[in-house]
Protein backbone atom coordinates (compact mmCIF):
# COMPACT_ATOMS: atom_id res chain seq x y z
CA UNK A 1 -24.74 36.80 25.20
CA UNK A 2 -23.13 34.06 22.95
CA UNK A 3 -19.65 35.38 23.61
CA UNK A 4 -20.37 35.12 27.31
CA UNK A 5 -21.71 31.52 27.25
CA UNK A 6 -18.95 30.49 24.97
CA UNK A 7 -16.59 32.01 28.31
CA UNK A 8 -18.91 30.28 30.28
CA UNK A 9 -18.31 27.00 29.22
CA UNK A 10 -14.44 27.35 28.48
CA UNK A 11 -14.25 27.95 32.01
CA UNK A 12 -16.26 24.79 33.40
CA UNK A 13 -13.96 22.87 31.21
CA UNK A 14 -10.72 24.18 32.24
CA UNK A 15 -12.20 23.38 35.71
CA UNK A 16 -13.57 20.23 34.71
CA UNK A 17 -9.71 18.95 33.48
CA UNK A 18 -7.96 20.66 36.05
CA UNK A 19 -10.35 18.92 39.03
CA UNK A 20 -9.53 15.28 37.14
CA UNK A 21 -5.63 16.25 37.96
CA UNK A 22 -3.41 14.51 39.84
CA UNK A 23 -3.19 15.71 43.22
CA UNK A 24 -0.74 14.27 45.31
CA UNK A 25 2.71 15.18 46.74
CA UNK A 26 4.78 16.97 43.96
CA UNK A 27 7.75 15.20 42.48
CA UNK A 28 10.75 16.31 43.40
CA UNK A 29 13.75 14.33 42.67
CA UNK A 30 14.44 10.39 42.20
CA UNK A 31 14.22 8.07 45.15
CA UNK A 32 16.88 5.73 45.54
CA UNK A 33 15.85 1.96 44.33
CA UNK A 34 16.98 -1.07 46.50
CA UNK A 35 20.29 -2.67 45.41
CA UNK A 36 17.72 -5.74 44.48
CA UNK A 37 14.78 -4.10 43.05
CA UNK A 38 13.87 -1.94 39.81
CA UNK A 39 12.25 1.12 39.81
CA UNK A 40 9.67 2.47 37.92
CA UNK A 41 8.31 5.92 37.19
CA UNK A 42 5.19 6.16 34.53
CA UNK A 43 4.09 10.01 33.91
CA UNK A 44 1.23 11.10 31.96
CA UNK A 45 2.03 14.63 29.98
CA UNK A 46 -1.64 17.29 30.13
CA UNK A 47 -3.77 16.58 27.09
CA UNK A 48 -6.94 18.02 26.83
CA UNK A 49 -7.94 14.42 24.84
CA UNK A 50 -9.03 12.10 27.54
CA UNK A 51 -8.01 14.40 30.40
CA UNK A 52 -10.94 13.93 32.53
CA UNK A 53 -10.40 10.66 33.52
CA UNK A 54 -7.55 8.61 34.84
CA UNK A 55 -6.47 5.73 33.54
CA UNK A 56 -5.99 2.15 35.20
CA UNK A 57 -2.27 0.68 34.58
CA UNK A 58 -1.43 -2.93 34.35
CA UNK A 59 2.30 -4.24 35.21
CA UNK A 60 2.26 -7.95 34.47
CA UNK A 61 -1.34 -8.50 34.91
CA UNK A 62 -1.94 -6.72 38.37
CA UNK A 63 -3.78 -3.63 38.25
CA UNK A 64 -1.53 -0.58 40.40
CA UNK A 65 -3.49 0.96 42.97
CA UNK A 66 -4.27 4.30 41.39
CA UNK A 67 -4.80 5.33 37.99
CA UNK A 68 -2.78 7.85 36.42
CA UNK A 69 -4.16 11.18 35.76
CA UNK A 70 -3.64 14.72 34.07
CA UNK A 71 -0.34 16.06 34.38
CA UNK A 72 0.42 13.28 37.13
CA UNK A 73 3.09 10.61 37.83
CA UNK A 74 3.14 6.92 39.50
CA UNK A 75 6.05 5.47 41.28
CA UNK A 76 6.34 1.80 42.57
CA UNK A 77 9.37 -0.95 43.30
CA UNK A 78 9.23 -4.33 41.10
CA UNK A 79 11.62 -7.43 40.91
CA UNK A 80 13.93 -7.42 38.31
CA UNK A 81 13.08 -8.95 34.61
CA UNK A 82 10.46 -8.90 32.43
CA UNK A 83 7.42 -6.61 32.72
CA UNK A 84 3.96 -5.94 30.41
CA UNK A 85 2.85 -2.61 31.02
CA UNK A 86 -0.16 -1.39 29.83
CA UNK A 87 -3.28 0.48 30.37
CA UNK A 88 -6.84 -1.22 30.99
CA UNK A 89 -9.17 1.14 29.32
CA UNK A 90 -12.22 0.62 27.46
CA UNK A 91 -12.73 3.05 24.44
CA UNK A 92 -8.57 3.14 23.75
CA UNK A 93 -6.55 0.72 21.52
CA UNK A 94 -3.85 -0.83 24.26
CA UNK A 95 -0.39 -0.70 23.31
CA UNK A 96 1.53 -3.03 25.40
CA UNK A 97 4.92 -2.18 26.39
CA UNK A 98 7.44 -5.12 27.40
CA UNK A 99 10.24 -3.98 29.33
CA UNK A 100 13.64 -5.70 30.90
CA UNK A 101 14.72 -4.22 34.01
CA UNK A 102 18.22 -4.69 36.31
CA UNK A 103 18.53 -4.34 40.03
CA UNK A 104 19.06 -1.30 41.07
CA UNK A 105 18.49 0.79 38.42
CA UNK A 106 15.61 3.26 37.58
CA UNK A 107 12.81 3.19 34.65
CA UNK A 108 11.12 6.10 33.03
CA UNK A 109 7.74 5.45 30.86
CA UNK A 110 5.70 8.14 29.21
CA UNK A 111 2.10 7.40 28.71
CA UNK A 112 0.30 9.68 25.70
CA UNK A 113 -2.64 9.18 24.12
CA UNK A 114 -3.04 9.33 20.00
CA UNK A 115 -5.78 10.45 18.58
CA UNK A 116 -7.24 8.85 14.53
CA UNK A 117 -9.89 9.24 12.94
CA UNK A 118 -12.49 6.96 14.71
CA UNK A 119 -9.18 5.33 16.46
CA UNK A 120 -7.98 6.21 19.91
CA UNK A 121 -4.91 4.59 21.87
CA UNK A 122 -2.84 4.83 24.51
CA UNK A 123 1.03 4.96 23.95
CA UNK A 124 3.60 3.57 26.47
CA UNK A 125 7.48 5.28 25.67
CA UNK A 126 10.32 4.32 27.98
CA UNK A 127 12.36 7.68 27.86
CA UNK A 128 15.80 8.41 29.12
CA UNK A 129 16.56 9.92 32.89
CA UNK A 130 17.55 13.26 31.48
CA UNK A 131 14.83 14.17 28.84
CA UNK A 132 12.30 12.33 31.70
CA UNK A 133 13.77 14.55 34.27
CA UNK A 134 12.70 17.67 32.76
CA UNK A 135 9.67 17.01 31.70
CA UNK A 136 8.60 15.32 35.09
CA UNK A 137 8.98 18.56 37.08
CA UNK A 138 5.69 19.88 38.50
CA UNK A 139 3.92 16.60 37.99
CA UNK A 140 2.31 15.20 40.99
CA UNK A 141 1.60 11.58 42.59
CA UNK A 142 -1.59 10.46 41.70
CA UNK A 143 -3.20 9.04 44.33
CA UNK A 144 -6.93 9.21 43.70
CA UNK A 145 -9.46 7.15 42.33
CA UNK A 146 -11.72 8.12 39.39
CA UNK A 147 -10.45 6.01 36.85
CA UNK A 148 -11.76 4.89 33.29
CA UNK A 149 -11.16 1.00 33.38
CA UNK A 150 -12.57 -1.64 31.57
CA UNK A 151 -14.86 -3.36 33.77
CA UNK A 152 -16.63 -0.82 35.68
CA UNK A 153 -16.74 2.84 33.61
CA UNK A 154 -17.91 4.57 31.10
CA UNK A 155 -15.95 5.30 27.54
CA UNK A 156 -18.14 8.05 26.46
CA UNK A 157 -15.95 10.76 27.11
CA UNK A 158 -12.82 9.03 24.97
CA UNK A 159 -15.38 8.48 22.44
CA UNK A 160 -16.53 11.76 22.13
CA UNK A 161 -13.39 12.92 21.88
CA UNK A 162 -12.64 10.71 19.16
CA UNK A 163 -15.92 12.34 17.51
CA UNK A 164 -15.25 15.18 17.15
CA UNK A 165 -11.91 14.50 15.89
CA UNK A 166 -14.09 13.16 12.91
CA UNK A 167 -15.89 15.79 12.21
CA UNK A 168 -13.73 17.94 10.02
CA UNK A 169 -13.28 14.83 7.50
CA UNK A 170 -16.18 15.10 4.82
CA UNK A 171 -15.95 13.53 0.91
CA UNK A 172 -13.82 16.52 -0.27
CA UNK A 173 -10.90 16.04 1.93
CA UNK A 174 -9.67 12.84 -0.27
CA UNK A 175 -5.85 14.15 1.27
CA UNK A 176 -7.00 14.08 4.96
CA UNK A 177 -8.84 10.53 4.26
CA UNK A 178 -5.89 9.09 2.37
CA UNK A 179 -3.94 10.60 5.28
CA UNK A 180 -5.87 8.90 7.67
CA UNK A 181 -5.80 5.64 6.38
CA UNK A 182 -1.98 5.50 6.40
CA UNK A 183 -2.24 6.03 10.38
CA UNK A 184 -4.62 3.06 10.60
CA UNK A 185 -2.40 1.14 7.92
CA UNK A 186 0.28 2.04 10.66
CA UNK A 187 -1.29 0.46 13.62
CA UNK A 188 -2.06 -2.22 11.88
CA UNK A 189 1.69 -3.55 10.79
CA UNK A 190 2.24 -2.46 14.46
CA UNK A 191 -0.04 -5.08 15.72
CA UNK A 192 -2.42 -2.57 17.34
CA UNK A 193 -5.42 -3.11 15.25
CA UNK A 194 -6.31 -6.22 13.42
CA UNK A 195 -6.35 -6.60 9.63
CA UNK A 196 -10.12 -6.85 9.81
CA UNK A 197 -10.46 -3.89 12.14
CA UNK A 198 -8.13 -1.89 9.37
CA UNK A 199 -10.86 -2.89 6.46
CA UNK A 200 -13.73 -1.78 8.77
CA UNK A 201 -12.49 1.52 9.54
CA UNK A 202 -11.19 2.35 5.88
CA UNK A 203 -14.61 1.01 4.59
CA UNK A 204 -16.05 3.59 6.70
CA UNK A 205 -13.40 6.55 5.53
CA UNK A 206 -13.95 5.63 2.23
CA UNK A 207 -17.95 6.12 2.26
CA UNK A 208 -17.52 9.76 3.93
């Protein structure tokens, strides 16, 4: 009986992450950019952390029209210069990413999501055309809505996740606590977190 609910609900969560996909056309091979444009390419890896929702992307402000899902890609044309990309999420620490672009040439960004204790953010890598190129096959366009942005939806689900992600921390696992505060020490000198966001969270490690 247990073993069969435990199947049960394995199964309505594969189906649950695989439904919050991206679904579009599949990519194929690079388009060719305008001699006066840059091109862009963001593509979001399969993570079971977050993967039920997409999430909204910024470039310079402007929301794109679709957020990026599971396993799925976005592709759009901007001028030349300076861009801040980033993703509008509520429940995620934002890392921005500022990026200088040429004519004519072609951008790859990875977006990944890290998981610490209590801490969840969003990661924004630009990666080179090769290593991009293979892991970009298979992904699709996402061209849906059902997005987790920070005006209208919920962040329970990235908060659960985070969670449970506690849960395995308790006041005998000094290593995994000390271990833990070094990641948050980490996002701090990055910028990510402030300092008094850094003393909250280890004030709360600490009394585990």
């Amino acid at each position: 009986m247990l073993k069969n609910l435990l199947k049960a609900t394995i199964l309505a969560g594969a189906a649950y992450l695989s439904g919050c996909a991206a679904s579009g056309p599949e990519f194929t091979n690079i388009a060719e950019p305008p001699a006066d444009k840059s091109q862009i390419y963001i593509y979001r890896p399969w993570a079971f952390t977050a993967g039920g929702v997409g999430l909204p992307i910024l470039h310079n402000g402007e929301q794109l029209p679709y957020p990026l899902h599971n396993k799925g890609y976005l592709h759009y044309l901007a001028q030349a210069g300076h861009h801040e990309i980033h993703v509008n999420a509520n429940g995620l620490i934002d890392r921005k990413l500022q990026l200088y672009t040429k004519p004519g040439e072609t951008y790859f960004i990875k977006l990944t999501i890290q998981n610490y204790f209590a801490v969840m953010g969003t990661r924004l890598l630009l990666v080179d055309k090769d290593t991009a190129l293979k892991e970009i096959q298979n992904y699709k366009l996402s061209t849906t809505g059902n997005s987790l942005d920070a005006s209208t939806q919920d962040s329970a689900p990235i908060m659960q996740g985070a969670a449970k992600a506690a849960q395995p921390i308790s006041k005998n696992n000094n290593a995994l606590i000390a271990d833990e505060i070094r990641k948050l020490s980490a996002l701090r000198n990055e910028g990510t977190i402030t300092n008094e966001e850094f003393e909250d969270r280890k004030s709360k490690l600490l009394s585990l």
